[in-house]
Protein backbone atom coordinates (compact mmCIF):
# COMPACT_ATOMS: atom_id res chain seq x y z
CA UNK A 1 3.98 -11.32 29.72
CA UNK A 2 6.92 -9.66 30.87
CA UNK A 3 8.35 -8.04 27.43
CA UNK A 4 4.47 -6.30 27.87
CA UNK A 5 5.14 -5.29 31.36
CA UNK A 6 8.46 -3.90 30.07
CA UNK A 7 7.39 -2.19 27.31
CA UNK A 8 4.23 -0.24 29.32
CA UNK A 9 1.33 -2.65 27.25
CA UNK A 10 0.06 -3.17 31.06
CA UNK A 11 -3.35 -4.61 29.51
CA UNK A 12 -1.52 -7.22 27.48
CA UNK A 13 0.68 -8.18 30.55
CA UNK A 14 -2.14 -8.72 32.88
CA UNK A 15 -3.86 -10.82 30.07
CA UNK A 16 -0.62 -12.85 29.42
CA UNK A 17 0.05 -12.77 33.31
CA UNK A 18 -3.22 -14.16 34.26
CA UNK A 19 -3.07 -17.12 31.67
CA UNK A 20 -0.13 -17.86 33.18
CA UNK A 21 -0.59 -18.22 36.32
CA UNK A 22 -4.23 -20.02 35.50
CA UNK A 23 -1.56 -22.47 33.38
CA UNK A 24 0.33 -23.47 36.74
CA UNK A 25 -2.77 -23.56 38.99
CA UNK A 26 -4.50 -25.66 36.41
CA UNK A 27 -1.31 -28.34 36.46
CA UNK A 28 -1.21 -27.80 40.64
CA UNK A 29 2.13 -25.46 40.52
CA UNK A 30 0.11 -23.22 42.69
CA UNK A 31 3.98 -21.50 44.25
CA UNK A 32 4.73 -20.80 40.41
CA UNK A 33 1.37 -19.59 39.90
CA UNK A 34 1.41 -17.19 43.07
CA UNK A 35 5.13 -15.96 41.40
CA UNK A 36 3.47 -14.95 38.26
CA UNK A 37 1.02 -13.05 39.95
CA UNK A 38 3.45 -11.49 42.74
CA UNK A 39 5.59 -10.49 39.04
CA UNK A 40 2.75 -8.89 37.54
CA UNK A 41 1.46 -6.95 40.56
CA UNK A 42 5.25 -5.36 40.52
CA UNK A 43 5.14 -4.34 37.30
CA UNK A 44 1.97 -2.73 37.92
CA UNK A 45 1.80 -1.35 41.12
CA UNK A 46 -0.69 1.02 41.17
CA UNK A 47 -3.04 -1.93 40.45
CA UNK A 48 -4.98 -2.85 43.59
CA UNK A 49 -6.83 -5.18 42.13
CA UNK A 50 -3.90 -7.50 41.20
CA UNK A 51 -2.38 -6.64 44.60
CA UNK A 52 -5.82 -7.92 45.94
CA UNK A 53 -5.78 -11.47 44.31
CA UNK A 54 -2.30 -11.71 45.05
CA UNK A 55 -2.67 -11.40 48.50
CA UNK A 56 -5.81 -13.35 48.85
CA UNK A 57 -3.78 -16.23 47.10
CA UNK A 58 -0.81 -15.88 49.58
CA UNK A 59 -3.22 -15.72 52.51
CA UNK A 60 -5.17 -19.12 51.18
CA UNK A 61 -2.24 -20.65 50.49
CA UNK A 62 -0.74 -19.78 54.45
CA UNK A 63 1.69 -17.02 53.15
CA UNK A 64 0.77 -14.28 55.45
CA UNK A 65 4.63 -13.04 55.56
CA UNK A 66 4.64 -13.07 51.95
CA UNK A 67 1.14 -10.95 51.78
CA UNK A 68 2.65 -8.41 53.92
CA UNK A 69 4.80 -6.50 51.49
CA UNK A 70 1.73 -6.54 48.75
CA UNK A 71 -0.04 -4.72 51.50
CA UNK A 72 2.31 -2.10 52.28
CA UNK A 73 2.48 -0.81 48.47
């Protein structure tokens, strides 16, 4: 996921991303999942989408500080 995001394949990274972090929710790593997503939402930050799910995760999850900066981009 990330040698996508580094090499501009955004389409592969959000795939690979979003397995990811579906992995770690799946096995109830739902911190490491959040990270994954918070990762991929950086390397795309034009993205509001991702930034969406991101922050709906953090807020769920009783982030709210951790939403803020997601909101700001």
């Amino acid at each position: 996921a990330r040698f996508c995001g580094e090499k501009g394949l955004l389409l592969d990274a959000q795939r690979h991303y979003l397995a990811v972090a579906e992995s770690l929710e799946r096995e109830g790593k739902h911190g490491e999942a959040l990270q994954a997503l918070s990762e991929f939402a950086d390397v795309s930050p034009n993205d509001v989408q991702v930034r969406t799910v991101v922050v709906e995760q953090l807020l769920k999850a009783g982030r709210q500080s951790d939403a803020l900066p997601h909101l700001t981009v």
